[in-house]
N, C-alpha and C. Protein backbone atom coordinates (compact mmCIF):
# COMPACT_ATOMS: atom_id res chain seq x y z
N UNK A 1 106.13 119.26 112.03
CA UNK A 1 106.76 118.51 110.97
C UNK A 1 106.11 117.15 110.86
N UNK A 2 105.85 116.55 109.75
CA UNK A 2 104.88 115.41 109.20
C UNK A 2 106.21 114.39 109.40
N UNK A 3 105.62 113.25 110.43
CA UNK A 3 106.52 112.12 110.22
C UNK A 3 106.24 111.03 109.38
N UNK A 4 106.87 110.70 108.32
CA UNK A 4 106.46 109.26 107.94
C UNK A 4 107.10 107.52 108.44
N UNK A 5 106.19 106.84 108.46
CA UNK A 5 106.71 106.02 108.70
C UNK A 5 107.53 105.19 107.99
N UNK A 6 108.46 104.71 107.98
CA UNK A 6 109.76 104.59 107.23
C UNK A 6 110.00 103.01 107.84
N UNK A 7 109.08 102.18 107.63
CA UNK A 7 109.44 100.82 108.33
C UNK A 7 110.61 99.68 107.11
N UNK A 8 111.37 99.11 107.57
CA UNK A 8 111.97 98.40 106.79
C UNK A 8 111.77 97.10 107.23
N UNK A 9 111.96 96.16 106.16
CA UNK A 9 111.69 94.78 106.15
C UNK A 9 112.26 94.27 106.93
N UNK A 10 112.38 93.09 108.09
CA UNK A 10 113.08 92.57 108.59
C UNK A 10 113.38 91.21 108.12
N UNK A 11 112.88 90.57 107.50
CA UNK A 11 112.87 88.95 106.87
C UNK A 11 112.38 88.99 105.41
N UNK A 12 113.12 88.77 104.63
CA UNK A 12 112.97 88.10 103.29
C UNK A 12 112.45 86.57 103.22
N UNK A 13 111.58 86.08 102.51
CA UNK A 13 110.93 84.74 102.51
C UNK A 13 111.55 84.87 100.77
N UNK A 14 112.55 83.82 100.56
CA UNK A 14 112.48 84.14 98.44
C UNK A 14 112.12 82.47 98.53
N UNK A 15 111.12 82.06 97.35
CA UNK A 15 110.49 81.09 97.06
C UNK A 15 110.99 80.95 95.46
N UNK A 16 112.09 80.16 94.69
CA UNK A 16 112.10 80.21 93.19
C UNK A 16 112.63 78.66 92.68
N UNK A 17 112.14 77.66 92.21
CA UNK A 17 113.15 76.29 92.35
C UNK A 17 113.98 77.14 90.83
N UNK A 18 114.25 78.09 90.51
CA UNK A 18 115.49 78.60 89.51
C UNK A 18 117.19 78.67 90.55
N UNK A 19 117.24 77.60 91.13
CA UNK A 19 118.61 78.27 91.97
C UNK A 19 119.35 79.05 91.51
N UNK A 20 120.07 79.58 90.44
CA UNK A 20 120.73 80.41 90.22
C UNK A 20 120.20 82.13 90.47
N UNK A 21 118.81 81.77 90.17
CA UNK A 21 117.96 82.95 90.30
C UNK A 21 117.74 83.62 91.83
N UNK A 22 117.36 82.42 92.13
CA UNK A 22 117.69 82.85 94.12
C UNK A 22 118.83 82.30 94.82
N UNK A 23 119.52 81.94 94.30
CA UNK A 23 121.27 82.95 94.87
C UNK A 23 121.28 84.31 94.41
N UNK A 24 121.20 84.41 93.27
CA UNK A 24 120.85 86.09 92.66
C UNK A 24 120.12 87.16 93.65
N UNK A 25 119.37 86.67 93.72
CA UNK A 25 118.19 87.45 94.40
C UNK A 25 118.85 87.52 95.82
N UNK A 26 119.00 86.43 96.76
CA UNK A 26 119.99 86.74 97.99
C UNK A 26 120.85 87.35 97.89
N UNK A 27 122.00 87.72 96.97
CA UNK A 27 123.20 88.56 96.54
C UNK A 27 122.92 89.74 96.75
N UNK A 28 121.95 90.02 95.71
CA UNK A 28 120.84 91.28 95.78
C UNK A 28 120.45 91.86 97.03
N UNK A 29 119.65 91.31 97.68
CA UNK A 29 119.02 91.66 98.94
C UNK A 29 120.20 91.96 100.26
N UNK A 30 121.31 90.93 100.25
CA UNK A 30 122.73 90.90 101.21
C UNK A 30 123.33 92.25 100.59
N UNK A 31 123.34 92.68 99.58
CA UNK A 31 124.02 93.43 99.15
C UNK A 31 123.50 95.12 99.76
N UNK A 32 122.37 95.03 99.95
CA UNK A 32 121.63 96.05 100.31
C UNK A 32 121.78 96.38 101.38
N UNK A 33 121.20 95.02 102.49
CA UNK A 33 120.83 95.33 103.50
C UNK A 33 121.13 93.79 104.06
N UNK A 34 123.17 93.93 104.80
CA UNK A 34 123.28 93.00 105.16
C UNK A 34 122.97 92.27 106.04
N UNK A 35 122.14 92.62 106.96
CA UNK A 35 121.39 92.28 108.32
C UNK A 35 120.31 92.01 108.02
N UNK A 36 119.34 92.18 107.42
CA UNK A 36 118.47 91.13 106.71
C UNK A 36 117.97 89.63 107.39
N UNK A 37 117.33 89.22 107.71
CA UNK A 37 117.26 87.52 107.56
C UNK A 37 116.82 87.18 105.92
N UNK A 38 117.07 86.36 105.86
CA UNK A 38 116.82 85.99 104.53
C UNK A 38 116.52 84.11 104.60
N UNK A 39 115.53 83.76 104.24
CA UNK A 39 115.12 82.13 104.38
C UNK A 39 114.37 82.14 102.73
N UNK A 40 115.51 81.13 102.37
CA UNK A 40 115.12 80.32 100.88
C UNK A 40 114.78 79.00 100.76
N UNK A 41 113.49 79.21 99.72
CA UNK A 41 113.09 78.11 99.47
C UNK A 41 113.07 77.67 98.00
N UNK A 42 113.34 76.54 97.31
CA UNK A 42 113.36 76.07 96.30
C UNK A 42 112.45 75.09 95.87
N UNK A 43 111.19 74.66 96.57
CA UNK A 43 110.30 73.96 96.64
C UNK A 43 108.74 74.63 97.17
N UNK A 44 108.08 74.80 97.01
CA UNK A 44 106.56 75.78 97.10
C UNK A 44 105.84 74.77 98.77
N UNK A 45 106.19 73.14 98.41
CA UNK A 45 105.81 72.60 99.35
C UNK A 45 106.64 73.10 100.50
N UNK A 46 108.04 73.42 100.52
CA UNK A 46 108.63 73.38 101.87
C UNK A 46 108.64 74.73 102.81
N UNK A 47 107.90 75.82 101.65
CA UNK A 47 107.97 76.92 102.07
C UNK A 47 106.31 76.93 102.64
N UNK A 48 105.39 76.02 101.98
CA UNK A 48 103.94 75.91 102.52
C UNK A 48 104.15 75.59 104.34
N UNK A 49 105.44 74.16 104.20
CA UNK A 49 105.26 73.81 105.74
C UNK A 49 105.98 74.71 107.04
N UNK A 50 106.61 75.90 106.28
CA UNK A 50 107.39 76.30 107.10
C UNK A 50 106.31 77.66 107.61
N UNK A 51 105.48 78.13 106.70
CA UNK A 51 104.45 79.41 106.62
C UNK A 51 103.21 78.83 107.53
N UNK A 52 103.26 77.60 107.60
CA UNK A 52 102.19 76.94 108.04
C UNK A 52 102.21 76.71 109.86
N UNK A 53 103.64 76.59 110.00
CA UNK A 53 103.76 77.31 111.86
C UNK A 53 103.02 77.84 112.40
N UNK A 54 102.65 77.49 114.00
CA UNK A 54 102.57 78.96 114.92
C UNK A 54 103.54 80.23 114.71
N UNK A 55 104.84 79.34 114.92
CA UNK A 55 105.93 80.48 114.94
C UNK A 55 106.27 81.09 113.99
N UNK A 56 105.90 81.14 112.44
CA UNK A 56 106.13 81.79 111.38
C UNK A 56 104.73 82.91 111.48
N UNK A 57 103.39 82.30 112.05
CA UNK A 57 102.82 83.07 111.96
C UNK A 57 102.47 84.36 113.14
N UNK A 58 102.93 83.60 114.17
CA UNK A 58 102.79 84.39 115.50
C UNK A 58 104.12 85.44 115.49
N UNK A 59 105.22 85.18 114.67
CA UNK A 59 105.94 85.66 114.93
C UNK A 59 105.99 87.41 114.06
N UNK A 60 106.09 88.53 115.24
CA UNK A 60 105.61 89.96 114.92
C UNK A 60 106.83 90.32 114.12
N UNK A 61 107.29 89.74 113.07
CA UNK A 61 108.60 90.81 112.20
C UNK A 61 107.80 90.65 110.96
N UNK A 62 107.92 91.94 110.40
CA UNK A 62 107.81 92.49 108.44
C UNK A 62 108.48 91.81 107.62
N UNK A 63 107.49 90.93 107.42
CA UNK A 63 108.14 90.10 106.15
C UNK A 63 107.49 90.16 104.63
N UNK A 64 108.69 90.09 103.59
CA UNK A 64 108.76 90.33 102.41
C UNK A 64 108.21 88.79 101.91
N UNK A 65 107.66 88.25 100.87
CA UNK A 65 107.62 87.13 100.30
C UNK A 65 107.78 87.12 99.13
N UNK A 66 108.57 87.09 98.62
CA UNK A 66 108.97 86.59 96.83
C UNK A 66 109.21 85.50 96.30
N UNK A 67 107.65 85.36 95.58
CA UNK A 67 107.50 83.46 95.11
C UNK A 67 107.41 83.75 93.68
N UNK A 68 108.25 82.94 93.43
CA UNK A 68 108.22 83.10 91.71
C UNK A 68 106.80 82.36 91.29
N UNK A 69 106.38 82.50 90.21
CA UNK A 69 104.65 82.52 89.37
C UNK A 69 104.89 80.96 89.06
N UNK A 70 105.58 80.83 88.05
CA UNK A 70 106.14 79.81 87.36
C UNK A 70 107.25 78.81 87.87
N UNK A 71 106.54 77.76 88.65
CA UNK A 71 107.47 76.77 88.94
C UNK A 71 107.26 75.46 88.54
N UNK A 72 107.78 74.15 88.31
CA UNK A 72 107.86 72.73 87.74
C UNK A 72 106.44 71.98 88.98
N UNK A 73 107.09 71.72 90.00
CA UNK A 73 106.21 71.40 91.16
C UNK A 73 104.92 71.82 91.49
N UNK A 74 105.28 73.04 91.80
CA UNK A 74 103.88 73.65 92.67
C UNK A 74 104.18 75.01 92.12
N UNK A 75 102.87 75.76 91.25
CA UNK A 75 103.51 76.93 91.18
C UNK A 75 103.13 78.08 92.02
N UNK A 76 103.32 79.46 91.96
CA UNK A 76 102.72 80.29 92.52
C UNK A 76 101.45 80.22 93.23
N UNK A 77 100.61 79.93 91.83
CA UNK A 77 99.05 80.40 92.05
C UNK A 77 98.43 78.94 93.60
N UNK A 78 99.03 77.82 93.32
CA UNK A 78 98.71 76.86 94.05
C UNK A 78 99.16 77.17 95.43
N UNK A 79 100.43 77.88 95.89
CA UNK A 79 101.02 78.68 97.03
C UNK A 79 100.17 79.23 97.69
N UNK A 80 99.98 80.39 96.77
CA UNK A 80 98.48 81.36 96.90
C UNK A 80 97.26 81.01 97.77
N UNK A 81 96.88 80.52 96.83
CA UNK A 81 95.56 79.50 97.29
C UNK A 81 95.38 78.68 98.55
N UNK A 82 96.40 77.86 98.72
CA UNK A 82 97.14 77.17 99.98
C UNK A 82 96.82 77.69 101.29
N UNK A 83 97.57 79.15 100.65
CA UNK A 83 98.22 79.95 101.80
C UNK A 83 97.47 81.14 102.14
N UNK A 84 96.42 81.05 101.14
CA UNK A 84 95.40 82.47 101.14
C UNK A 84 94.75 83.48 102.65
N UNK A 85 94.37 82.19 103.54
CA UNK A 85 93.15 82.75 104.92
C UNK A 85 94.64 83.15 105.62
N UNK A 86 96.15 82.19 105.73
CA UNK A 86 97.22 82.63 106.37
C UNK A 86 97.99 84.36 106.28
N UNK A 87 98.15 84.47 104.59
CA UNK A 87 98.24 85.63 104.34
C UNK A 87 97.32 86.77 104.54
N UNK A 88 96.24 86.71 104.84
CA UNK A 88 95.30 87.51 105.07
C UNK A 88 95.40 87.57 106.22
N UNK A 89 95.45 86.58 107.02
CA UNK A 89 95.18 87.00 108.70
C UNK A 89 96.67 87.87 108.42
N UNK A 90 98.05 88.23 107.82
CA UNK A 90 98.92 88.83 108.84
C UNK A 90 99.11 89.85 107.60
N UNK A 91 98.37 90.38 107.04
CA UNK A 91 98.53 91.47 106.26
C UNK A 91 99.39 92.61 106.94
N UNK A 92 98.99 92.99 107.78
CA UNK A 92 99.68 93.97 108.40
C UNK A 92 101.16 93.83 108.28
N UNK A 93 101.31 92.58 108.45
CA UNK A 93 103.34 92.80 108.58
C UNK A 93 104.03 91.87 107.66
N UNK A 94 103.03 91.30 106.37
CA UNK A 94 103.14 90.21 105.34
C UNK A 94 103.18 90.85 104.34
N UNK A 95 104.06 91.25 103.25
CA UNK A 95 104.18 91.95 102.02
C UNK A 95 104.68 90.74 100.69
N UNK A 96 103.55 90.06 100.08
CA UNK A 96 103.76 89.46 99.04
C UNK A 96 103.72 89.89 97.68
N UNK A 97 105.01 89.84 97.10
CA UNK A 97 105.16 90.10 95.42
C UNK A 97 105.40 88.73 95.18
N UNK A 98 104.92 88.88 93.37
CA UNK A 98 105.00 87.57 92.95
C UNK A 98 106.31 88.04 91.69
N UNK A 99 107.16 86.93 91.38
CA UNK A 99 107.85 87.27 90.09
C UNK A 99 107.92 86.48 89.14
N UNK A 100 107.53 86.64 88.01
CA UNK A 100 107.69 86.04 86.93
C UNK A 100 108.39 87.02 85.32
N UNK A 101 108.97 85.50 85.06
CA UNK A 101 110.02 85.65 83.78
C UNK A 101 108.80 86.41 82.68
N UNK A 102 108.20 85.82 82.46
CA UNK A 102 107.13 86.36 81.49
C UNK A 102 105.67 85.52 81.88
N UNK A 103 104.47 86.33 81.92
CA UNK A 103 103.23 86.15 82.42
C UNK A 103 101.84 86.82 81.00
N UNK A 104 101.49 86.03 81.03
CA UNK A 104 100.13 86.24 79.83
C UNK A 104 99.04 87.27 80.91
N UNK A 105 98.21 87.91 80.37
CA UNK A 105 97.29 88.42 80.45
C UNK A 105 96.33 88.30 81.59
N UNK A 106 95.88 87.04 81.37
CA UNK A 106 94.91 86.15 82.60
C UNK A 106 95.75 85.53 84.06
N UNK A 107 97.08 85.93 83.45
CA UNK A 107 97.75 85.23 84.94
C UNK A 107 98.03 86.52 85.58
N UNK A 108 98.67 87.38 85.17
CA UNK A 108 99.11 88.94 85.55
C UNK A 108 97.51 89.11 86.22
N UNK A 109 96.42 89.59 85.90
CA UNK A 109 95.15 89.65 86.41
C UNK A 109 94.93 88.55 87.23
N UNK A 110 95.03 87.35 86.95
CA UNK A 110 95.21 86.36 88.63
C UNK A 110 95.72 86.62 89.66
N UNK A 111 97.03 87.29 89.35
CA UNK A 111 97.87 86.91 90.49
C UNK A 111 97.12 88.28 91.32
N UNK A 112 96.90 90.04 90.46
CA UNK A 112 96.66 91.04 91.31
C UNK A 112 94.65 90.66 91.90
N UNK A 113 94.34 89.65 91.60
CA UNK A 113 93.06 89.29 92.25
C UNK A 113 93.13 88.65 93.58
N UNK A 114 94.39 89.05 93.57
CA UNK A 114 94.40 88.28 95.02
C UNK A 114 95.40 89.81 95.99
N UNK A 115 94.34 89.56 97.21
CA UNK A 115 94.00 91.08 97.73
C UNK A 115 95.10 91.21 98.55
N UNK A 116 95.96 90.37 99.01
CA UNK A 116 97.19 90.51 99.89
C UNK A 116 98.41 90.46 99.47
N UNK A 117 98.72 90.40 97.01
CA UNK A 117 99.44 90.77 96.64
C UNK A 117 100.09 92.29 96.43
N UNK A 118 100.51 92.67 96.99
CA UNK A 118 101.52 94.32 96.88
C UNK A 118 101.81 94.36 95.24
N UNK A 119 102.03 93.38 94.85
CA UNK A 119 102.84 94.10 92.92
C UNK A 119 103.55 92.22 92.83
N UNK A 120 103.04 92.61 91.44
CA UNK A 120 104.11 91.70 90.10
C UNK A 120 105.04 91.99 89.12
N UNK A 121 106.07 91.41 89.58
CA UNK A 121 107.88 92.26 89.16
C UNK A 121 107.90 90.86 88.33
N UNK A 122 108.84 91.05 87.05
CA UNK A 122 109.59 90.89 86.19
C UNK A 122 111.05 90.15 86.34
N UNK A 123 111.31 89.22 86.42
CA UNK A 123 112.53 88.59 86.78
C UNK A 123 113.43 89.13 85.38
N UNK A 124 114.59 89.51 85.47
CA UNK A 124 115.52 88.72 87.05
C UNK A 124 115.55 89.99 87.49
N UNK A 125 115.57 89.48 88.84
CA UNK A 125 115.34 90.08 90.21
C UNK A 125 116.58 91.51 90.17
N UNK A 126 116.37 92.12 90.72
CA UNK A 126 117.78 93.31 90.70
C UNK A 126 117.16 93.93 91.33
N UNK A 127 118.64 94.88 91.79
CA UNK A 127 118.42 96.13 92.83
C UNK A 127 117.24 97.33 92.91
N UNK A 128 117.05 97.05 91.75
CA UNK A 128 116.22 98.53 90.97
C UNK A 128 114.78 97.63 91.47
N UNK A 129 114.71 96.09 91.57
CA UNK A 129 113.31 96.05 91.67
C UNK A 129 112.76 95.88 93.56
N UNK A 130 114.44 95.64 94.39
CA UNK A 130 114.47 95.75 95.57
C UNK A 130 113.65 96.91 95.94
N UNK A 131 114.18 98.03 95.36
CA UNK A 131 113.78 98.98 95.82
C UNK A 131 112.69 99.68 95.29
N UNK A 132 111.79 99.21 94.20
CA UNK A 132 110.61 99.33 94.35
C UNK A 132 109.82 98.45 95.26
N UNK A 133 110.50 97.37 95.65
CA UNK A 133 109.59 96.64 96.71
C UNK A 133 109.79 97.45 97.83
N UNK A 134 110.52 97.88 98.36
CA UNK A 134 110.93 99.16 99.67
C UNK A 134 109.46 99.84 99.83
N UNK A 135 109.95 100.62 98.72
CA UNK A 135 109.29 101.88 98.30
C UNK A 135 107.55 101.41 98.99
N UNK A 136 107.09 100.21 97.83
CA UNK A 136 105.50 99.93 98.08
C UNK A 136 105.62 99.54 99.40
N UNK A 137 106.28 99.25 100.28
CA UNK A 137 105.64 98.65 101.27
C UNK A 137 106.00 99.72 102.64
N UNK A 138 106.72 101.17 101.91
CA UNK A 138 107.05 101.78 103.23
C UNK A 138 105.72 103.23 102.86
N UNK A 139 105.33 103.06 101.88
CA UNK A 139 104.26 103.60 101.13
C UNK A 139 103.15 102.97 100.60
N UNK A 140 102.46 101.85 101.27
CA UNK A 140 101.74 101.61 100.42
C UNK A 140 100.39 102.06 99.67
N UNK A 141 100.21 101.19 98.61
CA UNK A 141 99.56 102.01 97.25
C UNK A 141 97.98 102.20 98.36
């Protein structure tokens, strides 16, 4: 009998300065799977200094990252960039989607040019898109 591996996320990273949107999105995710960690950020800088650790990076749990595209401050793509050689070194147990409200042409193609994004979802956030994030990362493409 063929086993698959069936790994589930252990830490949610949600990155959105929309607060209403990520309370949403935590609701969402608690709602699922209440054991979860879940660490929110509403600022791109505070989530840079917290990713930027030994201990965020040394540390061996499957983590999800959902940074919204479009922010006032710092947006996505500047995250990205930032954070690029970090996300690459922990591919293995680092699963980044990006979300945006609405995205043009050249940004949708930005964001999947970058080789340690999993998928670009469509806000607002919901169950239905939880679980295509599941799905890609217990399968990936």
């Amino acid at each position: 009998m063929k086993q698959t591996n069936k790994k589930k996320p252990h830490r949610f990273i949600l990155l959105d300065d929309d607060l209403p949107a990520l309370a949403a999105a935590v609701r969402v995710i608690r709602k699922i799977s209440p054991r979860t960690e879940v660490i929110t950020f509403s600022a791109a800088k505070e989530a840079i200094e917290f990713m930027d650790t030994d201990d965020f990076i040394r540390k061996d749990t499957d983590t999800v990252l959902l940074t919204d595209l479009h922010m006032l401050e710092t947006d996505g793509f500047v995250l990205m960039d930032r954070m690029e050689d970090t996300f690459k070194m922990m591919r293995d147990r680092l699963h980044v989607f990006v979300l945006a409200a609405a995205a043009c042409p050249g940004e949708i193609k930005r964001v999947l040019s970058y080789t340690y994004v999993v998928g670009l979802l469509g806000k607002p956030f919901s169950r239905d898109k939880i679980g295509q994030i599941i799905d890609c990362i217990q399968y990936p493409l």
